[in-house]
Every structure is written in structure tokens, then in C-alpha cells.
N, C-alpha and C. Protein backbone atom coordinates (compact mmCIF):
# COMPACT_ATOMS: atom_id res chain seq x y z
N UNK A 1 -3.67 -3.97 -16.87
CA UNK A 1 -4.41 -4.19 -15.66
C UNK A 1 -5.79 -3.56 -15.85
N UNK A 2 -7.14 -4.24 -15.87
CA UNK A 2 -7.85 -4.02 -16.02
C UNK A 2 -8.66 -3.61 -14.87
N UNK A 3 -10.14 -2.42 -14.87
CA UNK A 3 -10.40 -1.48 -13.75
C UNK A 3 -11.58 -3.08 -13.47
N UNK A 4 -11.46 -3.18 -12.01
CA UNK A 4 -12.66 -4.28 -11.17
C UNK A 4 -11.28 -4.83 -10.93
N UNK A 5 -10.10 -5.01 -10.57
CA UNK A 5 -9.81 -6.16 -10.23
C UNK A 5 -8.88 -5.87 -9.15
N UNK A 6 -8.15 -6.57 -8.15
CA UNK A 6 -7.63 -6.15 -6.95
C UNK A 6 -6.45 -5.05 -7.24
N UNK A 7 -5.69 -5.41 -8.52
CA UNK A 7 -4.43 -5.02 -8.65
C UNK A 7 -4.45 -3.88 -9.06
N UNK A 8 -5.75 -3.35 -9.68
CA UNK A 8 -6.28 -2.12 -10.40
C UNK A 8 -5.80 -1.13 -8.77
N UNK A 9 -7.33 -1.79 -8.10
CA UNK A 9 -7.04 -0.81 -6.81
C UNK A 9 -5.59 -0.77 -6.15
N UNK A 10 -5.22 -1.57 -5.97
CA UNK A 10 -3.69 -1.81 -5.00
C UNK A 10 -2.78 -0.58 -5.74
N UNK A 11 -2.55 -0.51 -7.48
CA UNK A 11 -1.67 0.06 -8.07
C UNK A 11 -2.26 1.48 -8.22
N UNK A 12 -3.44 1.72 -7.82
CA UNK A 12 -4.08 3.25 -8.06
C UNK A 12 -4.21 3.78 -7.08
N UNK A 13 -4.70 2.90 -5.69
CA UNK A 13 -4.70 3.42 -4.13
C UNK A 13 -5.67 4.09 -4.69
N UNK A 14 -6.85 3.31 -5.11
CA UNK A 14 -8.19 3.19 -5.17
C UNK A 14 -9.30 2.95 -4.04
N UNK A 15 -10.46 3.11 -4.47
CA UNK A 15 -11.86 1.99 -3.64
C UNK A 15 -11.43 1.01 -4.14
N UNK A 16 -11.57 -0.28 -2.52
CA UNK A 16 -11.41 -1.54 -3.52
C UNK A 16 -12.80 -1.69 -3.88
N UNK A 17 -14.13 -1.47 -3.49
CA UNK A 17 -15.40 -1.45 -4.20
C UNK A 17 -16.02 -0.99 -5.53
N UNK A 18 -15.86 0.15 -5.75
CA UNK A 18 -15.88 1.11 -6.91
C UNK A 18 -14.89 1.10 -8.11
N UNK A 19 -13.55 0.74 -7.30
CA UNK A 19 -12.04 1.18 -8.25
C UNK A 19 -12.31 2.75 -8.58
N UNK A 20 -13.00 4.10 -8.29
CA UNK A 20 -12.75 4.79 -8.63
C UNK A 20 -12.30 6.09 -7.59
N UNK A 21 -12.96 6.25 -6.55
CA UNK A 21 -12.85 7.00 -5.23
C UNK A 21 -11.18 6.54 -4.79
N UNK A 22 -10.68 7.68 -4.27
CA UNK A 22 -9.45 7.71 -3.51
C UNK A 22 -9.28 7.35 -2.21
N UNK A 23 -8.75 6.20 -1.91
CA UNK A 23 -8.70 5.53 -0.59
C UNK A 23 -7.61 6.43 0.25
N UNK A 24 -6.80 6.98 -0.13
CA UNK A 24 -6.02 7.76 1.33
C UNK A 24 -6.42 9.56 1.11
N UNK A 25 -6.21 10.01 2.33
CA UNK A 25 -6.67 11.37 2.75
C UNK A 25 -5.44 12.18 1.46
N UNK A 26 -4.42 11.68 1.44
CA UNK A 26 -3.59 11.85 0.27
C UNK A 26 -2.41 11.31 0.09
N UNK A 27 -1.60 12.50 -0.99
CA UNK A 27 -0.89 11.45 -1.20
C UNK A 27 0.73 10.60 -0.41
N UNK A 28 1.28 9.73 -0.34
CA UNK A 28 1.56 8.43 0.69
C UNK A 28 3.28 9.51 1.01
N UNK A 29 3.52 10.47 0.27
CA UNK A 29 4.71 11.17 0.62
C UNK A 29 4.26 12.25 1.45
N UNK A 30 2.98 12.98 1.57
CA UNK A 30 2.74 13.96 2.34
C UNK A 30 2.55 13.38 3.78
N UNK A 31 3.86 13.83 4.22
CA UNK A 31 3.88 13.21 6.09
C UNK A 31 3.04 13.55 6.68
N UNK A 32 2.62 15.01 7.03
CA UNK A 32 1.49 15.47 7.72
C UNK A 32 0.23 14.45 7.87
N UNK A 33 -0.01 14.01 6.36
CA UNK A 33 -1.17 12.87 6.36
C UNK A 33 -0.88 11.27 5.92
N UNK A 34 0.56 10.92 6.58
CA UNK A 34 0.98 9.72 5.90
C UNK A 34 0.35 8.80 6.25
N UNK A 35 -0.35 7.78 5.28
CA UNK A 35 -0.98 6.61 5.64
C UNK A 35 -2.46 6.94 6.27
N UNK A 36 -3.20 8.32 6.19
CA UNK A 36 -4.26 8.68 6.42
C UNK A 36 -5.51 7.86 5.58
N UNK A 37 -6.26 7.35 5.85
CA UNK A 37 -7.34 6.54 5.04
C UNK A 37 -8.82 7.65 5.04
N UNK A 38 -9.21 7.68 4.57
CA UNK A 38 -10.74 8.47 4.07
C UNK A 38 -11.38 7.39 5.25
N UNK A 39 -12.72 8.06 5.51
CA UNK A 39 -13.79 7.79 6.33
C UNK A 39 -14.82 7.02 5.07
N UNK A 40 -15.28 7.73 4.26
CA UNK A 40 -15.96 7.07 3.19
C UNK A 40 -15.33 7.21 1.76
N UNK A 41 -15.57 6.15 0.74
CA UNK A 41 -15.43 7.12 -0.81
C UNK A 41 -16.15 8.19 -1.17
N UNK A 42 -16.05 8.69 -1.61
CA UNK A 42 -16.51 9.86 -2.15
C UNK A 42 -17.57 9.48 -3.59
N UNK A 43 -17.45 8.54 -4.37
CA UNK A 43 -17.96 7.92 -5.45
C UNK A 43 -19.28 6.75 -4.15
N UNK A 44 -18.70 5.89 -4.26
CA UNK A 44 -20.01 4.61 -3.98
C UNK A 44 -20.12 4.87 -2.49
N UNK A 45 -19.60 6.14 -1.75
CA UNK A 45 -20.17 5.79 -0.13
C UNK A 45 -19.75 4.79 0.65
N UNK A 46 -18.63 3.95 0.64
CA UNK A 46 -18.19 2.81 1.16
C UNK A 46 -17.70 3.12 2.11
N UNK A 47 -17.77 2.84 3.62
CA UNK A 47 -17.03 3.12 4.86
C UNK A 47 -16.04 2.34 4.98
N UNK A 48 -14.56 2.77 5.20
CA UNK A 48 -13.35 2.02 4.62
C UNK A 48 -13.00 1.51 5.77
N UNK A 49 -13.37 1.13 7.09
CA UNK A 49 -13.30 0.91 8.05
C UNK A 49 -13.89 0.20 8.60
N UNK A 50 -14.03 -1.16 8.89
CA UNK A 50 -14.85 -1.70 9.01
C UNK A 50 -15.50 -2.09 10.20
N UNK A 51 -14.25 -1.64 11.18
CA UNK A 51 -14.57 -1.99 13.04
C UNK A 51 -13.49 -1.33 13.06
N UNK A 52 -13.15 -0.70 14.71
CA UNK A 52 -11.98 -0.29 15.52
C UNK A 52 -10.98 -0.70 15.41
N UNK A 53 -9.78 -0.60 14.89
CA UNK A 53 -8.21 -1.20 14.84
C UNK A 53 -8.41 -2.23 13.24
N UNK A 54 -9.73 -1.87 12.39
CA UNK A 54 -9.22 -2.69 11.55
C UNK A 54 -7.74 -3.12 10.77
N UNK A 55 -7.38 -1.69 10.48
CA UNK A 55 -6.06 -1.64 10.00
C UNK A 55 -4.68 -1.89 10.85
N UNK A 56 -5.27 -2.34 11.79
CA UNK A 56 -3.61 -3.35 12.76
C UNK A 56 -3.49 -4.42 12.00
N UNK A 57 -4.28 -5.26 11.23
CA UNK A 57 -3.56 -6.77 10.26
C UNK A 57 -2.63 -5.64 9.39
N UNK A 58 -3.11 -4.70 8.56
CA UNK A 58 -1.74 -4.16 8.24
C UNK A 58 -0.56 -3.93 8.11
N UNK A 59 -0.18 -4.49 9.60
CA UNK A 59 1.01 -4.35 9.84
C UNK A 59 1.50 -5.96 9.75
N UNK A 60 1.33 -6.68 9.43
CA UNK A 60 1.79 -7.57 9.08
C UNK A 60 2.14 -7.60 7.41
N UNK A 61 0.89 -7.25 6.96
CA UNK A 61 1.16 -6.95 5.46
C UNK A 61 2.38 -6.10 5.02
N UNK A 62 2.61 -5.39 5.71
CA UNK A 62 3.81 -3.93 5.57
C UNK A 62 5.17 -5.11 6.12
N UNK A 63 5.03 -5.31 7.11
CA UNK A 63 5.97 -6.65 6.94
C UNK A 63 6.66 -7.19 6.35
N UNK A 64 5.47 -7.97 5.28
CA UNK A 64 5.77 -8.88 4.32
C UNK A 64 6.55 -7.78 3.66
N UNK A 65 6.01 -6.46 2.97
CA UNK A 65 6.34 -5.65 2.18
C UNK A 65 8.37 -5.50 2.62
N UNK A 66 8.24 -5.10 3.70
CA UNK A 66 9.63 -4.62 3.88
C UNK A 66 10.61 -5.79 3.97
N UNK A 67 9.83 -6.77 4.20
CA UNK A 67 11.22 -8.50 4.03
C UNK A 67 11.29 -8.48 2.43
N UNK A 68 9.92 -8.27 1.48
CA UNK A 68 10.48 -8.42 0.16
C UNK A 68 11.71 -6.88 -0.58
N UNK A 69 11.28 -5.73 0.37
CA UNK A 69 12.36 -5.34 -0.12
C UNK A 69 13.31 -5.50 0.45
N UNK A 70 13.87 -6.13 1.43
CA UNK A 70 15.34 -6.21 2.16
C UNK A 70 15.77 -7.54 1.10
N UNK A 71 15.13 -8.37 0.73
CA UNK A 71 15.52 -9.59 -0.15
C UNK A 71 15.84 -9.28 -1.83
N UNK A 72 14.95 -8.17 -1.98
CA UNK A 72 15.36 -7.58 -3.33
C UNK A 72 16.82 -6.87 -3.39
N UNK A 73 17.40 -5.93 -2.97
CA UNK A 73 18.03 -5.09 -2.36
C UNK A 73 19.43 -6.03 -2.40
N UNK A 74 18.54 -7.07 -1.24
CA UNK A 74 20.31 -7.53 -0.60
C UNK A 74 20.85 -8.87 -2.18
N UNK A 75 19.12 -9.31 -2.88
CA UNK A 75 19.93 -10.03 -4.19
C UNK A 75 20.48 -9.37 -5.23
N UNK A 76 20.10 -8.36 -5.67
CA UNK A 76 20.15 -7.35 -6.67
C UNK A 76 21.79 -7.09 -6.04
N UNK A 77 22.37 -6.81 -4.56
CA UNK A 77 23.48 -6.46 -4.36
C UNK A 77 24.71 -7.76 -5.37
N UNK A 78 24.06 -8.93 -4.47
CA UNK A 78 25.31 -10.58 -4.77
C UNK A 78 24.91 -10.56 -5.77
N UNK A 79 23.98 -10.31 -7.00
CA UNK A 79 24.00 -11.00 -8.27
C UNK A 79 24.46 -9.91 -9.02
N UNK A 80 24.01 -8.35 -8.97
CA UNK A 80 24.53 -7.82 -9.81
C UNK A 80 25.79 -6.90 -9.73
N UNK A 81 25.93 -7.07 -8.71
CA UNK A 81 27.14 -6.46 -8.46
C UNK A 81 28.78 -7.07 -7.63
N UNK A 82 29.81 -6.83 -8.36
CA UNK A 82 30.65 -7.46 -7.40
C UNK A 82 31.75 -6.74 -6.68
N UNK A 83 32.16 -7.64 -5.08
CA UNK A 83 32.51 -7.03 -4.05
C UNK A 83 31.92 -5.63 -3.73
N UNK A 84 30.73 -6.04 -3.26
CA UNK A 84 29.90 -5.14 -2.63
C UNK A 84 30.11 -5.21 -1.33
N UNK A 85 30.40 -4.88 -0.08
CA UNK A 85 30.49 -5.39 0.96
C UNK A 85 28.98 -4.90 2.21
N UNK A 86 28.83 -5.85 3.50
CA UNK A 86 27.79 -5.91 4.07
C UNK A 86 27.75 -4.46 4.65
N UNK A 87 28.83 -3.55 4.82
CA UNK A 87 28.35 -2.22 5.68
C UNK A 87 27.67 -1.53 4.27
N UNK A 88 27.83 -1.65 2.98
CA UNK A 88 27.24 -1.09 2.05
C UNK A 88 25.74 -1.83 1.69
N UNK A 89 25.46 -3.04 1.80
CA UNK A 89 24.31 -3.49 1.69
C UNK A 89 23.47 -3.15 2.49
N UNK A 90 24.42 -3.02 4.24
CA UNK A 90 23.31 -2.51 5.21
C UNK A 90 23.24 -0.91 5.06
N UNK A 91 23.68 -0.50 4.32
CA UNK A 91 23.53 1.18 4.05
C UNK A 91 22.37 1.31 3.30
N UNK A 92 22.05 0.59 1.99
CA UNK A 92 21.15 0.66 1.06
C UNK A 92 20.26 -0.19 1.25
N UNK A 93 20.21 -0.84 2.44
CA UNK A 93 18.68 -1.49 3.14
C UNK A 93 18.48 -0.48 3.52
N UNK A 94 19.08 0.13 4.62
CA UNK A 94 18.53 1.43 6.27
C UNK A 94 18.01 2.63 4.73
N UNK A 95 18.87 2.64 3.53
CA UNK A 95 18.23 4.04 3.13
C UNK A 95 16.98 3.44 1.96
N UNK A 96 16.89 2.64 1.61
CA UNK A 96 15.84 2.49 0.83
C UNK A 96 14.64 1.94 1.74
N UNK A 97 14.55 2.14 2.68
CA UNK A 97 13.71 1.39 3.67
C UNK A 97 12.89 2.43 4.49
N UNK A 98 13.77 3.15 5.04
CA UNK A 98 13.41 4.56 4.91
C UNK A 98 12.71 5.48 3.77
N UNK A 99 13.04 5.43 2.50
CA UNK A 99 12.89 6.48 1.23
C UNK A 99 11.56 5.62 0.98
N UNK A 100 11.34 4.06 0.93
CA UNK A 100 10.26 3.72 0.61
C UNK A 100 8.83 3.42 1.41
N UNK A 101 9.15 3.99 3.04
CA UNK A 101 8.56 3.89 4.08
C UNK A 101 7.19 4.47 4.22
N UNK A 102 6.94 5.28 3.55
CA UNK A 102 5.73 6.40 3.90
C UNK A 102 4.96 5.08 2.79
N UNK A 103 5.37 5.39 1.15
CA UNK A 103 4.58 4.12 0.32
C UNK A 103 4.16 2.51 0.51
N UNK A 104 5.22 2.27 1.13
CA UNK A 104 4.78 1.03 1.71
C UNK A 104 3.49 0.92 2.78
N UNK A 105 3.71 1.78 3.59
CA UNK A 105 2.37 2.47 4.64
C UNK A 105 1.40 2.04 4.45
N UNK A 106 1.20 3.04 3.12
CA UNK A 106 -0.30 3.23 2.77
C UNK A 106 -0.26 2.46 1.91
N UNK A 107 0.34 1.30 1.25
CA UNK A 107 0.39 0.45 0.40
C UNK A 107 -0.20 -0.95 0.93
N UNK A 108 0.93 -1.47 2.43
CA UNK A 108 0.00 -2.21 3.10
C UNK A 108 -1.43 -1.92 3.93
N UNK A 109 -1.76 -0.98 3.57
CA UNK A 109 -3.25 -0.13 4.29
C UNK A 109 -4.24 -0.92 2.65
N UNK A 110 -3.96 -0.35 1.52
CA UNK A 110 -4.89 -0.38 0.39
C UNK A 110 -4.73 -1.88 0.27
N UNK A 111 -3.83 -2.95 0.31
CA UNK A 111 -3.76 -4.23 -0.14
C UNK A 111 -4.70 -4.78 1.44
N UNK A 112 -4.39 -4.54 2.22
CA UNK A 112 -5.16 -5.06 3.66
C UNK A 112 -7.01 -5.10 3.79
N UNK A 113 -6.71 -4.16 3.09
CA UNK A 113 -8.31 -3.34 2.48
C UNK A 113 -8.94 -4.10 1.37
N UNK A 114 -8.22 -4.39 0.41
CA UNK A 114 -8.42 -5.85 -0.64
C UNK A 114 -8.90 -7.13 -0.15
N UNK A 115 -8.37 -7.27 1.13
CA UNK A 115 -8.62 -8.87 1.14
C UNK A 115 -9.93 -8.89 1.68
N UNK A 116 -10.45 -8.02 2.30
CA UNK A 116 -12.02 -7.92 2.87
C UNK A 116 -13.16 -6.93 1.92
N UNK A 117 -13.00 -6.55 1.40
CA UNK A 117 -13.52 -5.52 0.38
C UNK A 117 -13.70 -6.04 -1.10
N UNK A 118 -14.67 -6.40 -1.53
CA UNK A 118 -14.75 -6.42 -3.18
C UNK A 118 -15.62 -5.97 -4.35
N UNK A 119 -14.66 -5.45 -5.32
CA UNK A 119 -15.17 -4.86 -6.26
C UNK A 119 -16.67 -5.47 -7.07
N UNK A 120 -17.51 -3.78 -6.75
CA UNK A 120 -19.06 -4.30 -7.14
C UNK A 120 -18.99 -3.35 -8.21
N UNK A 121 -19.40 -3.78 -9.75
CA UNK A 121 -19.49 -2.66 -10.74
C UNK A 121 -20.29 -2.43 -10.48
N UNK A 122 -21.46 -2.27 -9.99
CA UNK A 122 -22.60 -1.02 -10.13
C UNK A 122 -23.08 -0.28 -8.26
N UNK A 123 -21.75 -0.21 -8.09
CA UNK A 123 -21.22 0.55 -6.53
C UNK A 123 -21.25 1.90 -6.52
N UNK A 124 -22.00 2.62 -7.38
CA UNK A 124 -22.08 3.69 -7.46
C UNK A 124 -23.48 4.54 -6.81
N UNK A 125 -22.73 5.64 -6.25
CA UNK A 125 -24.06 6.72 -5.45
C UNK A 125 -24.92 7.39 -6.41
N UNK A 126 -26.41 6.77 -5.84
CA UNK A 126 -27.15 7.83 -6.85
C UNK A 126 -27.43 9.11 -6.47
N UNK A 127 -27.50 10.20 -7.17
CA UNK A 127 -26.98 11.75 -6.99
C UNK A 127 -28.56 11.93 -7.73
């Protein structure tokens, strides 16, 4: 995965402008600041915010996120395993859904942030 391209930022929880500045206040397991987004980068100055409630489409994105893991989860159960039964599938949805909840967060925050935001190589602050 090469640095300029969406997947760079998405998988680094990057600037999507820069690819180098840190897009959340930290990191996506520290609850205190879960899903916290920076005001600017710190590298190119980019205000990550673009209007009031930008980050409510988010929640659709996080969405998508949590139907692809309930579909992973519940195939991974019928294909790789047998007589698994549904109070155990719905056990290891409710707990991986949970365990992966804070990352997904700030995951659909940095991909939401992608679709309006794009990488400029020479996005950098002059100092």
C-alpha cells in the first residue's frame, strides 16, 4: 500500500490530505478519547471538519462496517465450523461487536473523512 492513496490513510488513521499527521486525538482503544478527531493536522494544517455534524454520515459508514462483520462471523461460523449452534453465533456476534466497537468508531470516522478529503503531495506547512 502505497503513501497518497485512500487505503494508506484508512489503514494508518492518517491525514487523508498529507497521509502523514494523525487524524484521531488517539488511540481508537483509549475510551476516555474514543473516536476523538483532531481539530487540525499537525503536519499540512488541514481542518478535519468541515461544517457542524460533519461526522453524522459516519454513522452509516460504521453500519456498513458492523453488517460486514456480523456476515463474516456468522459465515466463518456455517463454513468452518460444524454444529455450531445460533445461541453460540449470537454470543460471538454480541462479543466481537463489542471488542471491535471502539475501532470500528474511529475507523468509520477516517474512511468518512476519505470520501471528501484528498490527498495533495505537496500539503505541507511551511515552518
Amino acid at each position: 500500500m502505497k503513501k497518497g492513496s485512500k487505503l494508506y490513510s484508512i489503514a494508518h488513521l492518517t491525514c487523508p490530505q498529507c497521509n502523514e499527521g494523525k487524524f484521531l486525538v488517539s488511540h481508537p482503544y483509549d475510551l476516555s478519547h474514543a473516536g476523538d478527531v483532531r481539530e487540525n493536522c499537525e503536519v499540512c494544517g488541514l481542518k478535519y471538519s468541515k461544517e457542524p455534524g460533519f461526522y453524522y454520515g459516519a454513522m452509516y459508514v460504521s453500519y456498513a462496517l458492523g453488517v460486514a462483520l456480523f456476515v463474516t462471523i456468522w459465515t466463518s461460523c456455517n463454513l468452518f465450523f460444524d454444529n455450531v449452534g445460533v445461541w453460540t453465533q449470537i454470543g460471538l456476534v454480541v462479543f466481537f461487536s463489542i471488542a471491535f466497537s471502539p475501532y470500528l468508531f474511529a475507523l468509520s470516522k477516517i474512511i468518512w473523512a476519505n470520501f471528501f478529503i484528498h490527498y495533495k503531495p505537496d500539503a505541507k506547512l511551511s515552518k
